[in-house]
Protein backbone atom coordinates (compact mmCIF):
# COMPACT_ATOMS: atom_id res chain seq x y z
CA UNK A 1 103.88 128.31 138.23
CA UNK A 2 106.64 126.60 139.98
CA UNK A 3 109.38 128.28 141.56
CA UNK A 4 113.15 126.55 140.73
CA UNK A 5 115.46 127.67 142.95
CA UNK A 6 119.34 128.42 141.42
CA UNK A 7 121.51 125.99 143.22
CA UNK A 8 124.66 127.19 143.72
CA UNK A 9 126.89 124.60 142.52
CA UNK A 10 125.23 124.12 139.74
CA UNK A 11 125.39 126.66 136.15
CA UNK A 12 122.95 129.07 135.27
CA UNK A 13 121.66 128.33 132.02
CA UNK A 14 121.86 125.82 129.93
CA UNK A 15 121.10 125.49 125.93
CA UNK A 16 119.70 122.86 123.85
CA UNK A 17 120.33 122.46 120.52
CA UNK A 18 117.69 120.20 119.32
CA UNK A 19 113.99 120.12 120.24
CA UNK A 20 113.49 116.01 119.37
CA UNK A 21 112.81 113.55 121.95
CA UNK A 22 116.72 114.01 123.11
CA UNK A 23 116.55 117.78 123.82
CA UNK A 24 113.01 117.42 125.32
CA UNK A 25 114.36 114.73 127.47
CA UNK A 26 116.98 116.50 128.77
CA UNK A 27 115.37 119.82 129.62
CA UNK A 28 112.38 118.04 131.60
CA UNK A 29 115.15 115.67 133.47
CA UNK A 30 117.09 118.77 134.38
CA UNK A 31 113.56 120.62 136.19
CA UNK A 32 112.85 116.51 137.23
CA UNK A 33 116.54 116.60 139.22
CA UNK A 34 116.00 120.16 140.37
CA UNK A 35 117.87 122.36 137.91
CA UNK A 36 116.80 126.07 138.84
CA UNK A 37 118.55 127.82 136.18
CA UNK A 38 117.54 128.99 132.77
CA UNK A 39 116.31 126.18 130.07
CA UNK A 40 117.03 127.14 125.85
CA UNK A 41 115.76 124.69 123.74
CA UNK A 42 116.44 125.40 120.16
CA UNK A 43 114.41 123.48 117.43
CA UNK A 44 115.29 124.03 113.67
CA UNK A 45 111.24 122.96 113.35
CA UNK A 46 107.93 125.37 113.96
CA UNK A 47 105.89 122.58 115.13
CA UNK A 48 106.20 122.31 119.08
CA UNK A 49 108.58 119.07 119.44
CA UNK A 50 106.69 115.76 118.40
CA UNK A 51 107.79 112.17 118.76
CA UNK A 52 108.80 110.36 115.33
CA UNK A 53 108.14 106.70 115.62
CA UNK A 54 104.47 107.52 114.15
CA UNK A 55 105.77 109.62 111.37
CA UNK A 56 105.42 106.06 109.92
CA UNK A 57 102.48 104.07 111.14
CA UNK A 58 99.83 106.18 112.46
CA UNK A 59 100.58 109.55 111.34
CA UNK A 60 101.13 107.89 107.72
CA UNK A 61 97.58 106.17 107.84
CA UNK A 62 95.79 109.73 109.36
CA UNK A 63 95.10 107.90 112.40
CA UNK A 64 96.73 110.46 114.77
CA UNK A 65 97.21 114.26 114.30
CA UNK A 66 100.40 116.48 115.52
CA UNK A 67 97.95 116.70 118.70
CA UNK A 68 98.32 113.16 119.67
CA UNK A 69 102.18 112.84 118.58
CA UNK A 70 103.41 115.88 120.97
CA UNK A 71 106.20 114.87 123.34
CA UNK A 72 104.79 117.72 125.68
CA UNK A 73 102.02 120.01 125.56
CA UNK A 74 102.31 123.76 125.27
CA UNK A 75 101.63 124.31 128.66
CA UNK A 76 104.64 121.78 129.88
CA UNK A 77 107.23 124.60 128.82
CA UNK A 78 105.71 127.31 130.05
CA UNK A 79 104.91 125.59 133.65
CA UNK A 80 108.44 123.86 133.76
CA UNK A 81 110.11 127.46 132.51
CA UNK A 82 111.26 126.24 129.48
CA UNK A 83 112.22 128.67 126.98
CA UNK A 84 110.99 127.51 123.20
CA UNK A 85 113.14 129.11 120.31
CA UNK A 86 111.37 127.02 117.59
CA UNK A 87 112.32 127.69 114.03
CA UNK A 88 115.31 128.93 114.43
CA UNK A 89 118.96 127.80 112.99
CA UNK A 90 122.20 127.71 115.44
CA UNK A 91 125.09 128.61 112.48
CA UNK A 92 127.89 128.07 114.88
CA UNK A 93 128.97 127.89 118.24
CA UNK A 94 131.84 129.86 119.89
CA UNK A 95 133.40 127.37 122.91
CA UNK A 96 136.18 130.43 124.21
CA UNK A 97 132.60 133.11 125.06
CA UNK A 98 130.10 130.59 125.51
CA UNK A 99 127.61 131.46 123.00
CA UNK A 100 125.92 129.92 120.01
CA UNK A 101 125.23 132.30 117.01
CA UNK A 102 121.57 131.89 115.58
CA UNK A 103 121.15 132.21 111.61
CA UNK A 104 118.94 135.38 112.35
CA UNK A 105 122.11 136.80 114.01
CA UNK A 106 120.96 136.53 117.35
CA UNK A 107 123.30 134.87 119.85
CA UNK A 108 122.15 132.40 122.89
CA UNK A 109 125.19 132.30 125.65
CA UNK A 110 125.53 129.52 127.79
CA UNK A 111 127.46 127.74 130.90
CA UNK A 112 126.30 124.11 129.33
CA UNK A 113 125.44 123.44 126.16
CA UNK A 114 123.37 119.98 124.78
CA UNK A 115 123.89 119.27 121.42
CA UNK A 116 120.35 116.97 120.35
CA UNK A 117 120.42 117.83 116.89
CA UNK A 118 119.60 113.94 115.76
CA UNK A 119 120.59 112.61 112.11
CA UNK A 120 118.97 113.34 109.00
CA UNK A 121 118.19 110.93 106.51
CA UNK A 122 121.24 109.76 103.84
CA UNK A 123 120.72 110.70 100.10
CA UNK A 124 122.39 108.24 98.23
CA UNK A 125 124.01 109.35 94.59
CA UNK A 126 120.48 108.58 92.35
CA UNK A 127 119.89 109.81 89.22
CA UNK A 128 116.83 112.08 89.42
CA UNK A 129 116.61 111.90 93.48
CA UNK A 130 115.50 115.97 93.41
CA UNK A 131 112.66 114.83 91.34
CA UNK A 132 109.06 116.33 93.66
CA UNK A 133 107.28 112.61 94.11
CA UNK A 134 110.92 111.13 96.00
CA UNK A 135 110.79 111.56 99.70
CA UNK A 136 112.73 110.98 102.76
CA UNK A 137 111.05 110.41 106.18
CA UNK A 138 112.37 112.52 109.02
CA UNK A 139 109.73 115.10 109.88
CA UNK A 140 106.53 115.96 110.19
CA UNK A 141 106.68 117.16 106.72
CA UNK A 142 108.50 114.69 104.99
CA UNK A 143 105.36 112.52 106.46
CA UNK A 144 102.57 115.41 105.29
CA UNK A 145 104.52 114.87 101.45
CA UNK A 146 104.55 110.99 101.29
CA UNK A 147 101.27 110.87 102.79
CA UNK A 148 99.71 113.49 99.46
CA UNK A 149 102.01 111.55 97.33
CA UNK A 150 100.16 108.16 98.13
CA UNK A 151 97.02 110.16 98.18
CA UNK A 152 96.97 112.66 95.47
CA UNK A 153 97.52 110.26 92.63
CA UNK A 154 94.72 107.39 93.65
CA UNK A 155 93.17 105.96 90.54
CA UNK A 156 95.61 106.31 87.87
CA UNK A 157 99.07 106.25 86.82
CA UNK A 158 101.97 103.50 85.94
CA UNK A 159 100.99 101.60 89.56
CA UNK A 160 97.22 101.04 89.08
CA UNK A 161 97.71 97.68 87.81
CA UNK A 162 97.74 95.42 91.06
CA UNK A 163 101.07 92.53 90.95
CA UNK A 164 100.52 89.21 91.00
CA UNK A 165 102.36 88.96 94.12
CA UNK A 166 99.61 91.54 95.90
CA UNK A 167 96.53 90.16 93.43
CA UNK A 168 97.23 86.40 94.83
CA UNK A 169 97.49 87.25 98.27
CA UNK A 170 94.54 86.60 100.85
CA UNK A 171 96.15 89.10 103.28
CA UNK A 172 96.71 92.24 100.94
CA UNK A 173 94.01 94.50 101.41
CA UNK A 174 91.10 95.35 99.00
CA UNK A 175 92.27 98.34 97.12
CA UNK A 176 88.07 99.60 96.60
CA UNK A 177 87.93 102.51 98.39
CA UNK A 178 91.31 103.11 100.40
CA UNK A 179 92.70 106.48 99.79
CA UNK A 180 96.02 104.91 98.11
CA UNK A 181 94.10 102.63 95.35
CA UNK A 182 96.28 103.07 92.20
CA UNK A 183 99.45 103.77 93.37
CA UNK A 184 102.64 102.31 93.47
CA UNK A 185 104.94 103.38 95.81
CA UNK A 186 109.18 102.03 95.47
CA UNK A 187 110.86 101.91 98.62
CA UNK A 188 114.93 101.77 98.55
CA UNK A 189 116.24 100.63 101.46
CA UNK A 190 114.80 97.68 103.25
CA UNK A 191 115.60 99.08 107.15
CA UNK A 192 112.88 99.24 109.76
CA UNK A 193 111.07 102.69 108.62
CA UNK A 194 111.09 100.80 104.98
CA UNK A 195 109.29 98.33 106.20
CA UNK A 196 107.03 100.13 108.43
CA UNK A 197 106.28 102.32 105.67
CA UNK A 198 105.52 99.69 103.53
CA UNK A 199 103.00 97.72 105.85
CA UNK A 200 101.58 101.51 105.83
CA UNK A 201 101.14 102.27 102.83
CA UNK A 202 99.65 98.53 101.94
CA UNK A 203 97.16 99.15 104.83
CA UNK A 204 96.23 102.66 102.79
CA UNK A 205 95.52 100.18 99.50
CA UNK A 206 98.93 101.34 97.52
CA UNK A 207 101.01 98.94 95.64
CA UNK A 208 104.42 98.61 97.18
CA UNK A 209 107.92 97.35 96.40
CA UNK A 210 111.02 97.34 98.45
CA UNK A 211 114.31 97.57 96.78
CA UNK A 212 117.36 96.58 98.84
CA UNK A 213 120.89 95.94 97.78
CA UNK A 214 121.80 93.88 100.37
CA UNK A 215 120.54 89.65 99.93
CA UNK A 216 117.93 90.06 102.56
CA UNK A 217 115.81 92.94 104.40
CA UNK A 218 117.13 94.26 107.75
CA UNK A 219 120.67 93.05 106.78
CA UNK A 220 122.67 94.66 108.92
CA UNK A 221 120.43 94.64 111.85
CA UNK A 222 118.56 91.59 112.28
CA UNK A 223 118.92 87.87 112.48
CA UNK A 224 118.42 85.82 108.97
CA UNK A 225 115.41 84.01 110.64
CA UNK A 226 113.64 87.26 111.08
CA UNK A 227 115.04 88.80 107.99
CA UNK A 228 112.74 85.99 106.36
CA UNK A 229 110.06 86.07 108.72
CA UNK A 230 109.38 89.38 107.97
CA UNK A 231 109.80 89.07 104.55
CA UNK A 232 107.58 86.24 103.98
CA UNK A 233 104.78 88.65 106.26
CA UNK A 234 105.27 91.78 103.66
CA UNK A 235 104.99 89.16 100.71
CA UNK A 236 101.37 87.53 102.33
CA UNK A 237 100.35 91.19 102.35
CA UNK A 238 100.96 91.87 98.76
CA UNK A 239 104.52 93.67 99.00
CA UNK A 240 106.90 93.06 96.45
CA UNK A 241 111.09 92.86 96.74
CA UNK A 242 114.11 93.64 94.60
CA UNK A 243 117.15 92.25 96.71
CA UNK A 244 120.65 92.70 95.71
CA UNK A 245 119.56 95.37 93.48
CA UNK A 246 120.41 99.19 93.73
CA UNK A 247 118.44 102.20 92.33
CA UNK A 248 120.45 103.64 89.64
CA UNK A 249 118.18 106.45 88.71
CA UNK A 250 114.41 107.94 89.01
CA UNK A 251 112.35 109.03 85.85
CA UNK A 252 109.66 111.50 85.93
CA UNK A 253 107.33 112.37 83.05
CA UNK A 254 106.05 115.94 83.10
CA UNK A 255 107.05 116.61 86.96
CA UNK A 256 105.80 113.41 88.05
CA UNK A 257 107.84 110.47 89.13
CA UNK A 258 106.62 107.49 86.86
CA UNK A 259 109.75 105.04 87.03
CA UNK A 260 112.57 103.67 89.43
CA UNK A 261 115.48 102.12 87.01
CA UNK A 262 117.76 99.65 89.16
CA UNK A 263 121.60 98.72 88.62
CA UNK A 264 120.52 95.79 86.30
CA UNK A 265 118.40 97.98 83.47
CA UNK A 266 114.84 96.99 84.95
CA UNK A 267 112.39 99.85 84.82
CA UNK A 268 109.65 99.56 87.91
CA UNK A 269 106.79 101.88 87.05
CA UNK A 270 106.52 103.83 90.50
CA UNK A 271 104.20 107.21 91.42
CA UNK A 272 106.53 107.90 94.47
CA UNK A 273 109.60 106.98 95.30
CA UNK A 274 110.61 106.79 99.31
CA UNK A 275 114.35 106.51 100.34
CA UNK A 276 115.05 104.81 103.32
CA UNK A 277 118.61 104.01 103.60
CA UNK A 278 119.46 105.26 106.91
CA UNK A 279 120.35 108.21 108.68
CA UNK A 280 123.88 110.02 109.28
CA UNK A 281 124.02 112.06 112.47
CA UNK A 282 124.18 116.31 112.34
CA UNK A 283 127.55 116.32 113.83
CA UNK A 284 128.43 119.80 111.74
CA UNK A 285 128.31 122.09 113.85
CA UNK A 286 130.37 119.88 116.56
CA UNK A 287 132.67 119.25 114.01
CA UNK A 288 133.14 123.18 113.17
CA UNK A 289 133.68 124.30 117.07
CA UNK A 290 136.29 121.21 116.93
CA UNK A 291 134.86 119.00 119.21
CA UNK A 292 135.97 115.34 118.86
CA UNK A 293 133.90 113.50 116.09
CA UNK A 294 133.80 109.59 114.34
CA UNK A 295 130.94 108.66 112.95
CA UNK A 296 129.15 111.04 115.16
CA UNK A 297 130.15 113.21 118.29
CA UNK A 298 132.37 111.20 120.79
CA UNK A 299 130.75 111.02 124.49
CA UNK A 300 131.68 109.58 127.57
CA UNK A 301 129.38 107.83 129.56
CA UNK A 302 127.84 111.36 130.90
CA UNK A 303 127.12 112.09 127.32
CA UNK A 304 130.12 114.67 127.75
CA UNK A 305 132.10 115.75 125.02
CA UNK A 306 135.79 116.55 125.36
CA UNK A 307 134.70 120.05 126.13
CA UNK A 308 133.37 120.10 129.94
CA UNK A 309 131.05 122.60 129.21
CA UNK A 310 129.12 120.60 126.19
CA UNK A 311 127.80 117.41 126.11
CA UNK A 312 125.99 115.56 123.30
CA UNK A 313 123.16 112.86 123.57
CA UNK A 314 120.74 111.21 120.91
CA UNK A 315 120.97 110.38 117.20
CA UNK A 316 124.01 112.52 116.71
CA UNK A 317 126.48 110.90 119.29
CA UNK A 318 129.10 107.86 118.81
CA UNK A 319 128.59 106.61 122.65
CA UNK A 320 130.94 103.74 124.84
CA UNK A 321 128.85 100.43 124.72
CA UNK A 322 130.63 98.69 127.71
CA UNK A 323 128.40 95.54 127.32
CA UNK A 324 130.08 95.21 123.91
CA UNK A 325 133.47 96.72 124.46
CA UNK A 326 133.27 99.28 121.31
CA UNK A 327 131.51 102.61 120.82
CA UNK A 328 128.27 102.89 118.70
CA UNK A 329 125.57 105.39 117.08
CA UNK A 330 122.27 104.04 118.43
CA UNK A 331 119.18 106.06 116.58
CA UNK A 332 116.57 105.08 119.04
CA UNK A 333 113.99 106.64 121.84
CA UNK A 334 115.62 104.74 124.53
CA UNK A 335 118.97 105.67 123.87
CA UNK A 336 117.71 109.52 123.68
CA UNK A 337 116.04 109.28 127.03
CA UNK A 338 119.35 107.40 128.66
CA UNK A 339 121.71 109.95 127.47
CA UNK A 340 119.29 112.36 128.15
CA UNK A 341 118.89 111.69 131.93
CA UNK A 342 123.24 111.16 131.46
CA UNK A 343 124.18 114.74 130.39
CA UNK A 344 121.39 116.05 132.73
CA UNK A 345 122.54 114.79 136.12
CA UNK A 346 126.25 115.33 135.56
CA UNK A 347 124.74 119.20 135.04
CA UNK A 348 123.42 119.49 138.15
CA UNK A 349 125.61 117.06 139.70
CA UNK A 350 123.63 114.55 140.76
CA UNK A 351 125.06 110.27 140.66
CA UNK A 352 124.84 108.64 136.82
CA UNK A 353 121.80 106.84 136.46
CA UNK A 354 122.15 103.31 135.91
CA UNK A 355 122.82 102.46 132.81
CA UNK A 356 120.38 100.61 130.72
CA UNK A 357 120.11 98.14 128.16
CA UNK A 358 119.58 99.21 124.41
CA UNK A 359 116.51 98.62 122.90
CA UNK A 360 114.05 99.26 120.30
CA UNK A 361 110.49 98.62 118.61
CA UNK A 362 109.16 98.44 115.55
CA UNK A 363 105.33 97.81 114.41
CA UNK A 364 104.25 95.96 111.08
CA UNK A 365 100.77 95.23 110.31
CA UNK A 366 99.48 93.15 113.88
CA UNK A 367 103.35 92.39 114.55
CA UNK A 368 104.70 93.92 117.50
CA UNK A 369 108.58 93.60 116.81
CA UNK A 370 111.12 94.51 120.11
CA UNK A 371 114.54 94.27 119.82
CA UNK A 372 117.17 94.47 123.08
CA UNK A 373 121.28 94.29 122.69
CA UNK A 374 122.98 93.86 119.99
CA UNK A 375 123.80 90.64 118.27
CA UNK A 376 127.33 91.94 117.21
CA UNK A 377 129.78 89.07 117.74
CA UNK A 378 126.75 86.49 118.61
CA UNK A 379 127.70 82.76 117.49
CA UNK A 380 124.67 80.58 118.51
CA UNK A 381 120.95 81.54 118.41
CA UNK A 382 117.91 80.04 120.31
CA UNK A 383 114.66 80.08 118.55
CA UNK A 384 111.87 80.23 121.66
CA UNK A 385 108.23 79.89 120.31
CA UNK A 386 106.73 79.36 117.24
CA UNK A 387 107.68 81.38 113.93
CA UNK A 388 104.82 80.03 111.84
CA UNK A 389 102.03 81.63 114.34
CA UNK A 390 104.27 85.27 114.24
CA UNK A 391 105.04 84.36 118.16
CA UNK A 392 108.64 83.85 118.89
CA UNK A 393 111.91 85.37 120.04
CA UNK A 394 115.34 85.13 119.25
CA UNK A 395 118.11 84.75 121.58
CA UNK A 396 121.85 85.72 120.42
CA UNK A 397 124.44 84.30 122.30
CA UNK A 398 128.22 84.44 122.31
CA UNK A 399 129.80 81.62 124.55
CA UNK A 400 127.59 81.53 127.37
CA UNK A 401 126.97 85.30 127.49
CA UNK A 402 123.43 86.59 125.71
CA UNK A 403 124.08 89.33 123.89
CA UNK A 404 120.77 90.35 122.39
CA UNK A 405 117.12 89.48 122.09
CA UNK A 406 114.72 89.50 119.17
CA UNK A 407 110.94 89.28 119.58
CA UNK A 408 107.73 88.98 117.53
CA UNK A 409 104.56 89.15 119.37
CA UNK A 410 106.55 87.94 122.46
CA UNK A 411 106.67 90.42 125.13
CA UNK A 412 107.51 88.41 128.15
CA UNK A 413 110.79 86.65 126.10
CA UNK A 414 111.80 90.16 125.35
CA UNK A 415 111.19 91.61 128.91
CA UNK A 416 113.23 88.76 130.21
CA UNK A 417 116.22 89.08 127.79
CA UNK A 418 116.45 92.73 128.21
CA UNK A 419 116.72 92.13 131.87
CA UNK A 420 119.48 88.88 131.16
CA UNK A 421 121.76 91.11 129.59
CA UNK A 422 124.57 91.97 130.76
CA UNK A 423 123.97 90.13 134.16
CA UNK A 424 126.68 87.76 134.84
CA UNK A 425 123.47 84.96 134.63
CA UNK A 426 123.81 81.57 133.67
CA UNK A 427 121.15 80.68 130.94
CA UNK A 428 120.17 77.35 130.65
CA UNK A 429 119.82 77.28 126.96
CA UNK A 430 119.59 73.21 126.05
CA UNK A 431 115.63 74.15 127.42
CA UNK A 432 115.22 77.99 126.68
CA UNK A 433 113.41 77.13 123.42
CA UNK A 434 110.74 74.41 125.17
CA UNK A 435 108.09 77.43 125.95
CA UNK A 436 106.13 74.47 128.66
CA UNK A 437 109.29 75.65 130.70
CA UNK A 438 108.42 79.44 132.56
CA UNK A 439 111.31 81.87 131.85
CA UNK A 440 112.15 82.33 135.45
CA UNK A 441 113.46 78.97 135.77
CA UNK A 442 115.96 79.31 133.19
CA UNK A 443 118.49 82.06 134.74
CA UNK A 444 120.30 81.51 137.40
CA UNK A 445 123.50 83.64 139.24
């Protein structure tokens, strides 16, 4: 076992609240940089801490176990003298003693404190939402339910009939078989999990349809060309839509969800019902010990809170975006690790790390889907490659400056926008969409 040696400048022990990829970030950065003092990491879960991206795709479709979705192995804690408080509830923290009080009454003291305690998924105001088939996906668990609801029901019920949409389609899969046959799963929300959970379940053999208020999926996140790329690939794979439509209320017939009813008075027969309209960070307790909150907890670019002794990093923070000139909640892995490495070398006083571009991923059938920036203020776009074939990237520009980068099957585009950004580069952008021309030759200082 390895020995960490207290430095003297630095505290003694510092808590975690939160064992997701934030809080296990920051507890193996701190041993990474040197920290000798005590490690707390508290997880509200009593699964050892497990990444979420494959709650979705390959947890979803049983092609992984918890095994294969750890963020560390058992061992890692013990080696790296970690201690795991798993299961367990922080009800409150107390910023004048330097404790947080556990819900089994227990108290954890501490010189720093991390707050990781991510976002949890929003519940919009839907008749019949507590019903047992409707589902949110945030855990482990949430993924164990949606995965028995798709299951459980195969070969009967209101979804067994396939849709025209699916029954015409030379992509959707051949229901014979596949563990889902029968079923007909609604999705509200048309985000990224929505639709990752969709190409899911249609790879299982369930029917699917997305309901989305907005005029077009991934509305507030994505460029309109992609919007309908993707669109037009869930459609070729049998997925149906209901844009600019809301879910007024779920039905259930003995227990069993049977119907989604939308703002307009169409009934959608439906065995399970997944909602998928985003997240909204666990910024309670911060907001109870009076820390600074809007939207989320307020950092700095240390991931420090206005208390010195506390800082804040993942899902649950409202961080500075210099790049864009605003602050923003970012609810991705990236962002985690950056603000993870952040709070953990200001603890043991060690220089910022660099700071890093935003990005994000998202897989859909054979699409590989990486985002990097944010379009924001963007006012022109460059279409490199060729959207037919599912090969392409979008570049989002404002003035000369690129702002953000959006690619399908196109990792070298995305690999060279994410390292554009925010360089003061001058992007030749009359030729950025002829792909004969190599991306090197079209950046210059």
């Amino acid at each position: 076992m390895p020995a960490f040696a207290k430095q003297e400048d630095c505290v003694s022990n510092v808590v975690i609240i939160g064992a997701g990829h934030a809080g296990v970030a920051a507890a193996a950065a701190l041993r990474q940089y040197g920290y000798g003092g005590a490690v707390t990491l508290i997880g509200n879960e009593a699964e050892l801490p497990y990444q979420r991206p494959p709650l979705s795709k390959g947890w979803l479709l049983g092609s992984v176990g918890l095994d294969e979705v750890l963020l560390r192995g058992a061992d890692f804690y013990a080696e790296q003298q970690i201690t795991l408080r798993l299961g367990c509830t922080v009800s409150s923290i107390d910023r004048r003693k330097k404790y947080v009080h556990l819900s089994s009454g227990e108290r954890v003291d501490y010189e720093a404190l991390i707050l990781a305690s991510g976002s949890r998924a929003i519940q919009p105001a839907i008749a019949g939402i507590a019903h047992e088939g409707v589902v949110s996906l945030r855990s482990v668990r949430d993924a164990q339910k949606l995965r028995a609801l798709l299951t459980a029901r195969a070969g009967g019920g209101p979804g067994t009939a396939a849709s025209p949409a699916s029954a015409a389609s030379p992509a959707a899969p051949t229901s014979a078989g596949l563990p889902a046959a029968g079923v007909t799963l609604a999705i509200v929300g048309a985000g990224y999990v929505g639709l990752e959970v969709a190409a899911s379940a249609r790879q299982l053999g369930a029917e699917v349809i997305v309901i989305e208020r907005e005029p077009r999926v991934l509305a507030r996140v994505a460029a309109p060309a992609m919007s309908a790329f993707l669109m037009a690939e869930h459609e070729r794979h049998g997925v149906r839509f209901a844009l600019g439509r809301a879910v007024a209320a779920i039905e259930a017939d003995g227990g069993l969800v049977n119907a989604v009813v939308l703002d307009n008075g169409r009934r959608l027969a439906a065995d399970a019902v997944l909602i998928g309209v985003g997240g909204t960070p666990n910024d309670a307790l911060a907001q109870a010990a009076g820390l600074r909150c809007d939207g989320g907890v307020l950092v700095d670019l240390q991931a420090r809170t206005d208390d010195p002794a506390i800082y804040a990093i993942g899902d649950v923070t409202r961080r500075p975006m210099p790049l864009y000139g605003c602050q923003m909640r970012l609810e991705s892995v990236p962002n985690a690790t950056e603000q993870a490495r952040q709070a953990a070398c200001a603890i043991v006083g060690r220089a910022a790390p660099a700071p890093e571009v935003p990005w994000q991923w998202s897989d859909q059938y054979d699409l590989r889907i990486q985002i990097a920036g944010h379009a924001l203020d963007a006012d022109q776009q460059v279409v490199r490659g060729d959207v037919a074939a599912g090969k392409f990237a979008i570049f989002h520009f404002k003035g000369e400056q690129l702002r953000a980068v959006e690619a399908v099957n196109a990792t070298p585009e995305f690999m060279a926008g994410r390292q554009w950004l925010g360089k003061p580069l001058r992007i030749d952008r009359a030729r950025l969409a002829e792909t004969a021309i190599p991306l090197r030759q079209l950046a210059a200082a």
